[in-house]
C-alpha atoms as a PDB file:
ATOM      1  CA  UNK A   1     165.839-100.302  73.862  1.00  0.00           C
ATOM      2  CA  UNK A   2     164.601-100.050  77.394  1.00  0.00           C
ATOM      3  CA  UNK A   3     167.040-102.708  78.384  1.00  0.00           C
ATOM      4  CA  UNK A   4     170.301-101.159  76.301  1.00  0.00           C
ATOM      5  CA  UNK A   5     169.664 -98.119  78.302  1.00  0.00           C
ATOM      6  CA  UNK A   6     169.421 -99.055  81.707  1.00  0.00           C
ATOM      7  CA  UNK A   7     172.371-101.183  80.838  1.00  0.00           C
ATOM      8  CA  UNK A   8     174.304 -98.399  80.060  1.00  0.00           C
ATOM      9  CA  UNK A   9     173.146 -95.906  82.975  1.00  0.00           C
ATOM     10  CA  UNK A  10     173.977 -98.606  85.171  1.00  0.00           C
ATOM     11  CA  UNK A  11     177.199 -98.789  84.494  1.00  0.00           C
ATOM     12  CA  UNK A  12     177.858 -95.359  83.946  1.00  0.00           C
ATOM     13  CA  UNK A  13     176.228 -94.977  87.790  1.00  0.00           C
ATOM     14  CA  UNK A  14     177.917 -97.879  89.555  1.00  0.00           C
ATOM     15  CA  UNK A  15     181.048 -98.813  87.543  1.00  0.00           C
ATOM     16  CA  UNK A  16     182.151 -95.025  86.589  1.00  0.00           C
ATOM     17  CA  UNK A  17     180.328 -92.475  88.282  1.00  0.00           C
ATOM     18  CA  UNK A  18     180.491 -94.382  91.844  1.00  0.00           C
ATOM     19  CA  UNK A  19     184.492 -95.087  91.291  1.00  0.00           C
ATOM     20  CA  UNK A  20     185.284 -91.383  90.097  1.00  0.00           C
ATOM     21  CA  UNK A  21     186.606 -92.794  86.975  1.00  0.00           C
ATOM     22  CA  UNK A  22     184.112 -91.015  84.648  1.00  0.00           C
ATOM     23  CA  UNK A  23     186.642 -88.348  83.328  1.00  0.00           C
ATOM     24  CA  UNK A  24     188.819 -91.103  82.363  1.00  0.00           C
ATOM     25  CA  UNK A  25     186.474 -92.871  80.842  1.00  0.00           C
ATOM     26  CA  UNK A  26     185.394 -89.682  79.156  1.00  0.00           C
ATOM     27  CA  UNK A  27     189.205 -89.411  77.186  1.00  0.00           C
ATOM     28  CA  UNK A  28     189.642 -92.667  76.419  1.00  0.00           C
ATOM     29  CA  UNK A  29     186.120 -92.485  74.325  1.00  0.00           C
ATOM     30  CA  UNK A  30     187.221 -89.194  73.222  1.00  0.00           C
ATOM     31  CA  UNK A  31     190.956 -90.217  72.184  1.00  0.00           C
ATOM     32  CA  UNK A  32     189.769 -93.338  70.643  1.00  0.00           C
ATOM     33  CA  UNK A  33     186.697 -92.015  68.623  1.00  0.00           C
ATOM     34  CA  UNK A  34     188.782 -89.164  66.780  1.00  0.00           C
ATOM     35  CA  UNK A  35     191.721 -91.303  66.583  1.00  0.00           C
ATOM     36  CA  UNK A  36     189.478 -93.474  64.272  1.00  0.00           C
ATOM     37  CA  UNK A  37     188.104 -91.229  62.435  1.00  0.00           C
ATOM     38  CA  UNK A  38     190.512 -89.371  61.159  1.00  0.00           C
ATOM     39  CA  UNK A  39     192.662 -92.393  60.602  1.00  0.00           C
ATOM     40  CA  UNK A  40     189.533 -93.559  58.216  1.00  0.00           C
ATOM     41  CA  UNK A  41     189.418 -90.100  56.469  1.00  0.00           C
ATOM     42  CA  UNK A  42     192.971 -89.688  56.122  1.00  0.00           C
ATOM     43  CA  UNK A  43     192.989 -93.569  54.240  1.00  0.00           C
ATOM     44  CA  UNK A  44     189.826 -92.485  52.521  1.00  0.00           C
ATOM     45  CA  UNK A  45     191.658 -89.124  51.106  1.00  0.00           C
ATOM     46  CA  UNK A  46     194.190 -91.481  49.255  1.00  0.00           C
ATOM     47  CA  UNK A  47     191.348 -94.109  47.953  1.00  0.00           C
ATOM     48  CA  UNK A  48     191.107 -93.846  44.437  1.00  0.00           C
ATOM     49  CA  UNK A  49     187.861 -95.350  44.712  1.00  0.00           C
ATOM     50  CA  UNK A  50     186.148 -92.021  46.804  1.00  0.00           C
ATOM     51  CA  UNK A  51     187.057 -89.383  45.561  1.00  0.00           C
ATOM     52  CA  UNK A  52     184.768 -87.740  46.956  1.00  0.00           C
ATOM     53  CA  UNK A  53     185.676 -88.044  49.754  1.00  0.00           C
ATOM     54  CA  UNK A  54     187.092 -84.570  51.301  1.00  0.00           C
ATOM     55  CA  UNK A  55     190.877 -83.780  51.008  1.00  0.00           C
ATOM     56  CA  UNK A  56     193.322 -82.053  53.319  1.00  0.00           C
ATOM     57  CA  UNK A  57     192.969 -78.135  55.232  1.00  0.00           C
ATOM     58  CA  UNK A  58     195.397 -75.735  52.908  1.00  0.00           C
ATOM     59  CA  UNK A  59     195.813 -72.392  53.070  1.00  0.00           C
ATOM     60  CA  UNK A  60     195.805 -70.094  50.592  1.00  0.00           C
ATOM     61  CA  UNK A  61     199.409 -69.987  50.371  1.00  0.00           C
ATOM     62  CA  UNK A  62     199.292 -73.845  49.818  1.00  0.00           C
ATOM     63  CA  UNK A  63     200.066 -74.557  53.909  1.00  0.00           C
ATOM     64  CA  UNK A  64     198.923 -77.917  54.902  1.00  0.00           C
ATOM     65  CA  UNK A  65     197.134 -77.529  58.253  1.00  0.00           C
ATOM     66  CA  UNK A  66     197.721 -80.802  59.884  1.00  0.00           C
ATOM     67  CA  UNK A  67     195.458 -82.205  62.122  1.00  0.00           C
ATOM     68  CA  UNK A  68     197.563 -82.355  65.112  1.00  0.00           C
ATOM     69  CA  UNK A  69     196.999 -78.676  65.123  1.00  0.00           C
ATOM     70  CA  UNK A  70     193.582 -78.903  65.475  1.00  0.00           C
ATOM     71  CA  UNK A  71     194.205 -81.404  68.153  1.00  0.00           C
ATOM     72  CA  UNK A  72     196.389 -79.255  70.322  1.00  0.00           C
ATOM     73  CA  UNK A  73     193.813 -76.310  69.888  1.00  0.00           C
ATOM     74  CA  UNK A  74     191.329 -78.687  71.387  1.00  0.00           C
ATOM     75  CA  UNK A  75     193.159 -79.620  74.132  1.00  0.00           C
ATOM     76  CA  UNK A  76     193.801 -76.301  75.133  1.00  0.00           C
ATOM     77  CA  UNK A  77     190.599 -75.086  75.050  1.00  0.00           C
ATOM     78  CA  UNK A  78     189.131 -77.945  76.775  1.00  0.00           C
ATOM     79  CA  UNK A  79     192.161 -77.778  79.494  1.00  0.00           C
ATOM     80  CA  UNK A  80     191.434 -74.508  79.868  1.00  0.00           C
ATOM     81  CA  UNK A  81     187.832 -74.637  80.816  1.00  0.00           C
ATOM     82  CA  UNK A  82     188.252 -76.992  82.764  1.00  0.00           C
ATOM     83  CA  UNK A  83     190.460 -75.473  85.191  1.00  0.00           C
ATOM     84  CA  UNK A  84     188.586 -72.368  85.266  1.00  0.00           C
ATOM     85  CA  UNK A  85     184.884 -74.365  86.104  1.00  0.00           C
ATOM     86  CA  UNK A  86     184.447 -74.062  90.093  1.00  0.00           C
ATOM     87  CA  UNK A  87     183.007 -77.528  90.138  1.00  0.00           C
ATOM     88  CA  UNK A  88     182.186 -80.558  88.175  1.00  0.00           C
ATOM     89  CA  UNK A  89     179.375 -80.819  86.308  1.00  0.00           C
ATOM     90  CA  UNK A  90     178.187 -81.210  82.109  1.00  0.00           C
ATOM     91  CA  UNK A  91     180.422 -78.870  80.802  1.00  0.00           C
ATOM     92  CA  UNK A  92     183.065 -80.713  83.059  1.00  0.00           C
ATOM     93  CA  UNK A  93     182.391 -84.092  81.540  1.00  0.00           C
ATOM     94  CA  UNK A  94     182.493 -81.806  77.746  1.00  0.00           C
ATOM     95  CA  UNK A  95     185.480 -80.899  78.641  1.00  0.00           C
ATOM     96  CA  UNK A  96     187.051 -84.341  79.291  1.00  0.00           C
ATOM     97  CA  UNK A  97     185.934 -85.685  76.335  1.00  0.00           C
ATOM     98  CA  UNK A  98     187.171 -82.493  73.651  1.00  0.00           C
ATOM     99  CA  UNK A  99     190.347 -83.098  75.608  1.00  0.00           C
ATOM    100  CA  UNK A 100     190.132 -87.054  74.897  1.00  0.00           C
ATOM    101  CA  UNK A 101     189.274 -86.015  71.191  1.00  0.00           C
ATOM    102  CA  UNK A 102     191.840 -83.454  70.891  1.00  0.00           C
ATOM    103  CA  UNK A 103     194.792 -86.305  71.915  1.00  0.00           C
ATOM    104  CA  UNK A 104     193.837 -88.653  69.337  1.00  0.00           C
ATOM    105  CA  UNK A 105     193.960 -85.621  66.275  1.00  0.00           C
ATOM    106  CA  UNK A 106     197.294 -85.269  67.791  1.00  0.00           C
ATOM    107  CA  UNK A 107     199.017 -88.384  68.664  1.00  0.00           C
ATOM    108  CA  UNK A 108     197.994 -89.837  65.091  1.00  0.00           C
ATOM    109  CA  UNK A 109     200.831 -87.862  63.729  1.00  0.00           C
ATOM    110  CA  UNK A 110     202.884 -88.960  66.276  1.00  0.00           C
ATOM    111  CA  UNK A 111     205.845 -89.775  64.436  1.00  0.00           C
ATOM    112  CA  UNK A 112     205.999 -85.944  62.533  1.00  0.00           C
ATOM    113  CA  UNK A 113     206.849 -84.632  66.303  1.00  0.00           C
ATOM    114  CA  UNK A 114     209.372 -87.429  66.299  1.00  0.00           C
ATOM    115  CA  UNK A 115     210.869 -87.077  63.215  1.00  0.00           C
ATOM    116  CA  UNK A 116     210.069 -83.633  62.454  1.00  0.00           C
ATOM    117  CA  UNK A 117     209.074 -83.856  59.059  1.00  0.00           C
ATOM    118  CA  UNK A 118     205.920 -84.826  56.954  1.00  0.00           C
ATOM    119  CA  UNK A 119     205.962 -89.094  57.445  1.00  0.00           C
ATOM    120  CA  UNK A 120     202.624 -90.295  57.724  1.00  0.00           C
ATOM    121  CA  UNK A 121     202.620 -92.626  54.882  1.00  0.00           C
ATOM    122  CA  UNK A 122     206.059 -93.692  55.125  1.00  0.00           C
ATOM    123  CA  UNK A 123     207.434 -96.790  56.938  1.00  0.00           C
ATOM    124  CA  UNK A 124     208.527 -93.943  59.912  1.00  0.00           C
ATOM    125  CA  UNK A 125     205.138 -93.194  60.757  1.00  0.00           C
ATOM    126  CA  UNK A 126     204.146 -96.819  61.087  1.00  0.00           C
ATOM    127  CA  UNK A 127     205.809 -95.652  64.931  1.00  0.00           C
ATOM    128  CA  UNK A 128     202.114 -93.158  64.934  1.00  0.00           C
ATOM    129  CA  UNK A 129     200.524 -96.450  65.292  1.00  0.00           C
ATOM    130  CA  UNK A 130     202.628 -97.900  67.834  1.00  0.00           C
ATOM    131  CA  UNK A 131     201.877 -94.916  69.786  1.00  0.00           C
ATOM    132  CA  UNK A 132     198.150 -95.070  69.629  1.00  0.00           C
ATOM    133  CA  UNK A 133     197.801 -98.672  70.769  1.00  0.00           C
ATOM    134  CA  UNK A 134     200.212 -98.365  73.586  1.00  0.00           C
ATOM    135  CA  UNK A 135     198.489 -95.109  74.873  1.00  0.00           C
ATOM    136  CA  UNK A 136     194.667 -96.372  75.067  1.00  0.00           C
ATOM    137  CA  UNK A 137     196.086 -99.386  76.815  1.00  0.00           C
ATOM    138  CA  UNK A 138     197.795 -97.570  79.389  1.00  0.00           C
ATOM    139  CA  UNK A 139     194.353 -95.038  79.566  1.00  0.00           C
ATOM    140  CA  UNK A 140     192.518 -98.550  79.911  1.00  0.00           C
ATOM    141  CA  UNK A 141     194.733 -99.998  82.436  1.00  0.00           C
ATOM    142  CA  UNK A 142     194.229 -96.648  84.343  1.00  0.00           C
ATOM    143  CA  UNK A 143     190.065 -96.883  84.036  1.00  0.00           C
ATOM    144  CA  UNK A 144     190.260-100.527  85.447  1.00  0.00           C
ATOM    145  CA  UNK A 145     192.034 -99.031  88.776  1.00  0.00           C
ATOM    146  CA  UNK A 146     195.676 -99.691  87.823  1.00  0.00           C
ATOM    147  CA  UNK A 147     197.976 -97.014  89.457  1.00  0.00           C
ATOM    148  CA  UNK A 148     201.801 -96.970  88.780  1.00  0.00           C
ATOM    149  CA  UNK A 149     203.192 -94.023  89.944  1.00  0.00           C
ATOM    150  CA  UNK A 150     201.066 -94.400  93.364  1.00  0.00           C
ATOM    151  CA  UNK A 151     203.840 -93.454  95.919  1.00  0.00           C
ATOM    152  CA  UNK A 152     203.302 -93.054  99.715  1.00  0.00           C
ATOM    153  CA  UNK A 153     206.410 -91.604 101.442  1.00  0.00           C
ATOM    154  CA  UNK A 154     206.192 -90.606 105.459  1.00  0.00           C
ATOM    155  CA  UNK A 155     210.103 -89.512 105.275  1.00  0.00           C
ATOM    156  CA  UNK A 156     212.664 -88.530 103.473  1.00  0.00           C
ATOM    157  CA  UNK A 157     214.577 -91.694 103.102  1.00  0.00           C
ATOM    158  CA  UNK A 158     210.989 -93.296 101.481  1.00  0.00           C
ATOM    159  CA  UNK A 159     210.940 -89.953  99.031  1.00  0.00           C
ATOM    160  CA  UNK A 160     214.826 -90.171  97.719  1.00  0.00           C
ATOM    161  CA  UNK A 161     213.994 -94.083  97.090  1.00  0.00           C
ATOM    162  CA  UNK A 162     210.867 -92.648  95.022  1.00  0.00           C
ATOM    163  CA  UNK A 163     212.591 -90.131  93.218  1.00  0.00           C
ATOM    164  CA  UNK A 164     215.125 -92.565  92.616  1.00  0.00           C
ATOM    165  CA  UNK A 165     213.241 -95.288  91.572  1.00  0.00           C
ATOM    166  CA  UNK A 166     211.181 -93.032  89.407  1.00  0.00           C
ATOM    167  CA  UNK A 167     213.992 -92.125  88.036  1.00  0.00           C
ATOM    168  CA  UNK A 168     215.589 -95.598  86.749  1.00  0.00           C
ATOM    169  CA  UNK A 169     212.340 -96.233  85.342  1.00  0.00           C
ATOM    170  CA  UNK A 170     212.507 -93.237  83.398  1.00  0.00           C
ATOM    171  CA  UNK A 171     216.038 -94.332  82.084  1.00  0.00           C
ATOM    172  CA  UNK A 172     214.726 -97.846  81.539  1.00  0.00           C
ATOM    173  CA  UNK A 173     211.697 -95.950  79.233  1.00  0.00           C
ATOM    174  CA  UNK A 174     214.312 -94.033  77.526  1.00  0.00           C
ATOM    175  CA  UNK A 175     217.059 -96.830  76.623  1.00  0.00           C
ATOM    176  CA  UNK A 176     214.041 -98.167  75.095  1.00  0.00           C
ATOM    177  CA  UNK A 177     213.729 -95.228  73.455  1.00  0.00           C
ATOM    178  CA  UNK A 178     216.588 -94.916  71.840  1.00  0.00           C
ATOM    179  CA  UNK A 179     216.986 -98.659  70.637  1.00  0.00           C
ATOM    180  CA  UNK A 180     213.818 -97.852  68.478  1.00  0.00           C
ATOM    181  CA  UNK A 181     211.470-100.503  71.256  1.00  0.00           C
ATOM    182  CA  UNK A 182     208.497 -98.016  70.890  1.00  0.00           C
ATOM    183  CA  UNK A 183     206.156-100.420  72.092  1.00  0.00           C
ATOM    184  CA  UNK A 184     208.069-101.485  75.178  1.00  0.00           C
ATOM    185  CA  UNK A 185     209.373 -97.864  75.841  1.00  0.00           C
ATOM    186  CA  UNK A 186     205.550 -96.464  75.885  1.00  0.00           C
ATOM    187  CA  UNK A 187     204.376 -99.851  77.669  1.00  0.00           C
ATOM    188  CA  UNK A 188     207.102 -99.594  80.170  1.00  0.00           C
ATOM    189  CA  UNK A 189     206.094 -96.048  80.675  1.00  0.00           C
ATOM    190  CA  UNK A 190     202.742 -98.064  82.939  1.00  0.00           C
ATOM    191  CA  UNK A 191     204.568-101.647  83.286  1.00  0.00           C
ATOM    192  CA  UNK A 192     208.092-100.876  84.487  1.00  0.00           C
ATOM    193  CA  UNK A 193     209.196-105.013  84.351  1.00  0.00           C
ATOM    194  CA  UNK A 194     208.315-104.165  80.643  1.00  0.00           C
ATOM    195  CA  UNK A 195     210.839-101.490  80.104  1.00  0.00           C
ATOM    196  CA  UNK A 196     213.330-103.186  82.028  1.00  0.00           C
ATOM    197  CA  UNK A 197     213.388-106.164  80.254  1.00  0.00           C
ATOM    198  CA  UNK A 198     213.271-104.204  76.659  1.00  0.00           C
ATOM    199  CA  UNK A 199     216.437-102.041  77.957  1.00  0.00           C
ATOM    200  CA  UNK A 200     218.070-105.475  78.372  1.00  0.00           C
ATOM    201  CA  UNK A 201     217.354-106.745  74.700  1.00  0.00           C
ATOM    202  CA  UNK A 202     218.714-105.936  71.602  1.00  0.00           C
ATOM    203  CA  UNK A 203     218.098-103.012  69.841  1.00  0.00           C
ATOM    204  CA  UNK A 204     217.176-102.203  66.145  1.00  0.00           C
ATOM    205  CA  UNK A 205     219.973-102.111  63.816  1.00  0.00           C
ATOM    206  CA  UNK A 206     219.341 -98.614  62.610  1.00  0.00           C
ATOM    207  CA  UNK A 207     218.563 -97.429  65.921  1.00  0.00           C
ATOM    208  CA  UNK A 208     220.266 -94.772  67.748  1.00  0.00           C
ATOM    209  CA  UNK A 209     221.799 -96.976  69.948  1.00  0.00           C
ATOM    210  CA  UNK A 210     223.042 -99.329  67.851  1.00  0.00           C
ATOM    211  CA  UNK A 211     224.950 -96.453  65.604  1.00  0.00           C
ATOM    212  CA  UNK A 212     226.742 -95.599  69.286  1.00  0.00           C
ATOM    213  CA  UNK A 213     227.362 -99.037  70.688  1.00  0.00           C
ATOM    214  CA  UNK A 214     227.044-101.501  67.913  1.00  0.00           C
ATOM    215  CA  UNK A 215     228.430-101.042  64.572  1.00  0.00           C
ATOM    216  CA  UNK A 216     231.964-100.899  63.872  1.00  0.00           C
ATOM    217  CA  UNK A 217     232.780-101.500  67.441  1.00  0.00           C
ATOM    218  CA  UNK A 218     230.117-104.750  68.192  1.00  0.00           C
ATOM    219  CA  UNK A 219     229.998-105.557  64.720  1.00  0.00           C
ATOM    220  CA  UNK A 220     228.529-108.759  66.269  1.00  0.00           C
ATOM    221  CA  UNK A 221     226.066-106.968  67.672  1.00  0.00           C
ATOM    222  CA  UNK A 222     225.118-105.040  64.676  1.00  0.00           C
ATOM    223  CA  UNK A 223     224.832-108.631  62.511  1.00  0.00           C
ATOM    224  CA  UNK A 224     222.917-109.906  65.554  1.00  0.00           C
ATOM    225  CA  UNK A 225     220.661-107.114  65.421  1.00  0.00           C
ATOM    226  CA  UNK A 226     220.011-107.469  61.427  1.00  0.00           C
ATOM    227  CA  UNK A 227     219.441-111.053  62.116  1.00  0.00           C
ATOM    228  CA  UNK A 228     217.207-110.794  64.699  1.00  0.00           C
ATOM    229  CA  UNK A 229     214.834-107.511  62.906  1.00  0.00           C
ATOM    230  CA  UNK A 230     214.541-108.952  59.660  1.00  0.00           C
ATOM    231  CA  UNK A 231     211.913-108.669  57.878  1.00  0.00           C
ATOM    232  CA  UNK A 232     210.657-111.913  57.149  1.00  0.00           C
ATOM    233  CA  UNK A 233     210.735-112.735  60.678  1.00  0.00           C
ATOM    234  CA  UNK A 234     207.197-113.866  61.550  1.00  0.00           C
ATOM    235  CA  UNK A 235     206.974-111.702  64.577  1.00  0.00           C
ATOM    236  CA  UNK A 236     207.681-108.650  61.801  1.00  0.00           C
ATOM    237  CA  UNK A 237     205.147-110.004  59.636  1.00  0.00           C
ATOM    238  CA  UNK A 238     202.533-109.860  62.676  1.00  0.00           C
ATOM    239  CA  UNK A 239     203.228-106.697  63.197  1.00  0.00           C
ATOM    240  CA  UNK A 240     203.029-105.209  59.869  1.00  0.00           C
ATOM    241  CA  UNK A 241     199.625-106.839  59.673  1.00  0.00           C
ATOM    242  CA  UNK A 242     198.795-105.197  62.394  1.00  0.00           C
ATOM    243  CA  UNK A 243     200.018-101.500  61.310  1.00  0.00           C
ATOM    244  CA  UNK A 244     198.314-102.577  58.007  1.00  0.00           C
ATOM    245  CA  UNK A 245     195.372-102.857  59.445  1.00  0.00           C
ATOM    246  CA  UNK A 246     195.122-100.179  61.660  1.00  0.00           C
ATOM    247  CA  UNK A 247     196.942 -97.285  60.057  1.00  0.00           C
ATOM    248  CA  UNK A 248     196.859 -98.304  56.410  1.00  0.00           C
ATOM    249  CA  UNK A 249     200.047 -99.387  54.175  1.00  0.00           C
ATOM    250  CA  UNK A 250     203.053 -97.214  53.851  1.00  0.00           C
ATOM    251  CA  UNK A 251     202.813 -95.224  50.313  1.00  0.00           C
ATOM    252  CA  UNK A 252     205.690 -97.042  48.756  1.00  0.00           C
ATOM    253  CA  UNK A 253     203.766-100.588  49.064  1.00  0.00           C
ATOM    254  CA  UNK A 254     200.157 -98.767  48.412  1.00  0.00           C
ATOM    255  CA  UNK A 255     200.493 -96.706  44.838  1.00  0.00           C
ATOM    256  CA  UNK A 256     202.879-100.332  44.082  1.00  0.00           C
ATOM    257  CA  UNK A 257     199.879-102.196  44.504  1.00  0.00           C
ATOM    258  CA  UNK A 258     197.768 -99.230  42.554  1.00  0.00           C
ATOM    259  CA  UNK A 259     199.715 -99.505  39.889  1.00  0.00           C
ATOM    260  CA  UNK A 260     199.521-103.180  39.421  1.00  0.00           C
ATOM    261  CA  UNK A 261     195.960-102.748  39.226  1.00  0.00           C
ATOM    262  CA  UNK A 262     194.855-104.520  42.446  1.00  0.00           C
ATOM    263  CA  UNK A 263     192.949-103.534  45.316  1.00  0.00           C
ATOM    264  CA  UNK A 264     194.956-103.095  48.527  1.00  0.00           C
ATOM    265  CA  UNK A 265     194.054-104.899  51.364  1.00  0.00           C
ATOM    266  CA  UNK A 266     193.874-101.839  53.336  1.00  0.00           C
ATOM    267  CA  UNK A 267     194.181 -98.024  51.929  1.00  0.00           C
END
């Protein structure tokens, strides 16, 4: 015990404290913990094997309270008191961490601010997923020291070149975007080679860009782009595994599986 601790105020001391990366380390614990959790309730609620397990907030009017909402209330607060505390301190660290737990509440429903409607269990919020992973690797990449948007401009020729070059990355990010490349469009958000080589590739055959540039007028494109996002592709596969595991399978798939009377791999 006396060894796990010293362990751990050591390198809270001399890897976090001593680097001023505390804070960060603060959210990502924060983001990742309530992330979890409620992605183990929220598969827990639908388990027909606990039910009694607590179910969703509804009002009285029958309003379901998602738990983004909370989220964003947390986030608030915390940003809130943080900017009004004159100093750092304990209720500076509390403060990093509500704010690290209030992003997770809220980026787990990721793909209702995307889609604008109620997706969670469907194969659209599989993209809530996406989102999670890609965002606790850029806030780990940050802990470990990396800096992307670290710019150092002694005239105004270096600050157009950095507005400019911040700004083809951000049409890189959104290309990706709008070919349905979630993972590259958030990774390229910290790893611009990422998004540039994503904005190069193909995108999904029901994305947005391939209903404007592929379709009826590359419908080579289009096939290639079927072809290439199949299904049974074994790079799919991996990822669906992956989403399985993390987030849970999409309802269709699930109450199938219910109904045949087997246990689902994952609820």
């Amino acid at each position: 015990m006396t060894t796990t601790a010293s362990f751990i105020s050591d390198l809270w001391n001399d890897q976090l404290v001593e680097h001023g990366r505390q804070y960060h380390f603060l959210v990502l614990v924060g983001f990742l913990g309530s992330f979890g959790f409620i992605r183990l309730s929220t598969r827990l609620m639908r388990s027909p094997r606990v039910p009694w397990w607590p179910g969703s907030v509804v009002s009285e009017g029958g309003l379901h309270v998602h738990h983004h909402v909370f989220g964003i209330l947390t986030m608030m607060i915390a940003g809130v008191v943080s900017f009004a505390l004159s100093d750092v301190g304990f209720w500076y660290d509390i403060s990093a961490l509500a704010f690290g737990i209030g992003m997770g509440l809220t980026i787990d429903e990721f793909a209702l601010w995307l889609h604008l409607d109620d997706v969670y269990w469907a194969e659209e919020g599989r993209s809530s997923i996406d989102a999670t992973l890609i965002a606790a690797a850029g806030m780990g990449l940050i802990l470990l020291g990396a800096a992307p948007y670290d710019v150092t401009a002694d005239n105004a020729l270096g600050v157009i070149t950095a507005v400019a070059g911040f700004a083809l990355w951000g049409g890189l990010v959104l290309v990706c975007f709008m070919k349905q490349r979630l993972f590259h469009g958030l990774a390229g958000v910290v790893l611009g080679p990422l998004a540039m080589y994503a904005a190069c590739r193909l995108g999904k055959p029901g994305s947005g860009w391939a209903r404007r540039f592929y379709g009826t007028r590359r419908p080579d494109k289009q096939a290639k782009a079927e072809l290439r996002f199949r299904p049974d592709r074994r790079t799919e596969q991996v990822k669906k595994w992956v989403r399985d595991a993390v987030g849970g399978t999409p309802t269709t798939e699930y109450e199938a599986k219910v109904t045949a009377g087997r246990t689902p791999p994952s609820e």
